[in-house]
C-alpha atoms as a PDB file:
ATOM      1  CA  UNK A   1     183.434 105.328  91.719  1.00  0.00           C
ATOM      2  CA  UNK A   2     180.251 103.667  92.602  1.00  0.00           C
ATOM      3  CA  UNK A   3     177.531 105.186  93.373  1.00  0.00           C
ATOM      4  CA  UNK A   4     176.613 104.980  97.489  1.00  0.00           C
ATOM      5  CA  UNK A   5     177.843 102.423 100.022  1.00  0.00           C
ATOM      6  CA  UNK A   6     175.274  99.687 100.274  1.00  0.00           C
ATOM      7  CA  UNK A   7     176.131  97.104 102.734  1.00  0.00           C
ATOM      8  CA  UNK A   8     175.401  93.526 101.860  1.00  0.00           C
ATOM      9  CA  UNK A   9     172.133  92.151 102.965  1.00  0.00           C
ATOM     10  CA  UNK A  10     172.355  90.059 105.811  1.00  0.00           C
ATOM     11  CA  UNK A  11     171.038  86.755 106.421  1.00  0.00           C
ATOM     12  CA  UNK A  12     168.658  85.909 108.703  1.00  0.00           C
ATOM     13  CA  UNK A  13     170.227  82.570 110.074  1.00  0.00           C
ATOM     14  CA  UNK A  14     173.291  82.536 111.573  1.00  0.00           C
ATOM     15  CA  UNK A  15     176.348  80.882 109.983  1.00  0.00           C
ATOM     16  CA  UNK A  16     177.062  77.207 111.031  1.00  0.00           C
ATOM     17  CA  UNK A  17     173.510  77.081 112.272  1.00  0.00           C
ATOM     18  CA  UNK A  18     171.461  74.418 112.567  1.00  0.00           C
ATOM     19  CA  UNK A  19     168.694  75.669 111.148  1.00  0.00           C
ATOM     20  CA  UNK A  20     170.243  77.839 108.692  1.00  0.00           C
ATOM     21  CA  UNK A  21     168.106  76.276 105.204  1.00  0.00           C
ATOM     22  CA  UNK A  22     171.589  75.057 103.872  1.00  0.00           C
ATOM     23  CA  UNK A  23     171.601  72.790 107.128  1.00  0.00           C
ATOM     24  CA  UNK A  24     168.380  71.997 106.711  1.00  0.00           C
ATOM     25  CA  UNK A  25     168.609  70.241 103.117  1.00  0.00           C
ATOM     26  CA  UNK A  26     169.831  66.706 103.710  1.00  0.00           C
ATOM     27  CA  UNK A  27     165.992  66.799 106.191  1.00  0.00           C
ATOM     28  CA  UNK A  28     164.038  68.366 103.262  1.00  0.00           C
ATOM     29  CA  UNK A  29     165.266  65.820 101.019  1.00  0.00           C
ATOM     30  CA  UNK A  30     165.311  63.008 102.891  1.00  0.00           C
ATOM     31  CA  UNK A  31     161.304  63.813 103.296  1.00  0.00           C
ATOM     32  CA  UNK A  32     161.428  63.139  98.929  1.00  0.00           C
ATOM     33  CA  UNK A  33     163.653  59.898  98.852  1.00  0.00           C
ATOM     34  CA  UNK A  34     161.105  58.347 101.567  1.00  0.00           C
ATOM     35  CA  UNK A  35     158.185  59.305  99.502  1.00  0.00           C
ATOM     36  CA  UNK A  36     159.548  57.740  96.122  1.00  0.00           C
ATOM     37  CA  UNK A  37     160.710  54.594  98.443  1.00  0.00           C
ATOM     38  CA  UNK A  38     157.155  53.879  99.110  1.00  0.00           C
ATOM     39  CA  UNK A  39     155.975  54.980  95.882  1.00  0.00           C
ATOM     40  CA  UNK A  40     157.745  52.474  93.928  1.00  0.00           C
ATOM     41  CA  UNK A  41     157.204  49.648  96.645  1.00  0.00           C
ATOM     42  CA  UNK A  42     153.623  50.258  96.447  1.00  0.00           C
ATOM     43  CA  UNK A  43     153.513  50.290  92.887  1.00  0.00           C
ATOM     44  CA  UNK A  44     156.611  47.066  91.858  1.00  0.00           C
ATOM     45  CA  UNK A  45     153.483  44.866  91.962  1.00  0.00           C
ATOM     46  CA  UNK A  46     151.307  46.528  89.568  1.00  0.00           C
ATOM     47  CA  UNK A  47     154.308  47.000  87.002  1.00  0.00           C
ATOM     48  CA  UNK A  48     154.848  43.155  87.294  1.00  0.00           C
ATOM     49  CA  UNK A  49     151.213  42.417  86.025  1.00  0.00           C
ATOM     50  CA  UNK A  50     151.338  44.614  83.084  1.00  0.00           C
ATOM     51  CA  UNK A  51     151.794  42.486  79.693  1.00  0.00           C
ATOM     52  CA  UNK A  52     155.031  45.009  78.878  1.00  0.00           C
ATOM     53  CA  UNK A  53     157.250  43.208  81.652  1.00  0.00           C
ATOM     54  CA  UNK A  54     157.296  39.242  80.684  1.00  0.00           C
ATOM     55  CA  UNK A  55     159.952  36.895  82.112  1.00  0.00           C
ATOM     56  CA  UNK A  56     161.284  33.628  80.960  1.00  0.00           C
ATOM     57  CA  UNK A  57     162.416  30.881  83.342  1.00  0.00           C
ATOM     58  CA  UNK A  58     165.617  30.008  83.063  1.00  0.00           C
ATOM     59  CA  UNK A  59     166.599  26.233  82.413  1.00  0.00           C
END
């Protein structure tokens, strides 16, 4: 038999809440994929000048 009768810690949030941090996720991320959006449009010009990327007209 196990030793004493611990109940399960409870969460703080609520379930099904809004603001519950496994609601929150999808606004948390969201925060990241804008942030590497404008990193990489900021930056697609300075890749293009670098000797590494070289295009060749097409005929």
């Amino acid at each position: 038999m196990p030793k004493g009768n611990k109940k399960p810690k409870k969460s703080r949030s609520r379930p099904g809440s809004l603001l519950a941090p496994e609601a929150m996720g999808g606004i948390i991320a969201g925060k990241g994929f804008d942030f590497q959006t404008r990193y990489a449009a900021c930056y697609v010009p300075v890749w293009l000048l670098k000797e590494a990327f070289q295009h060749r007209a097409l005929l």
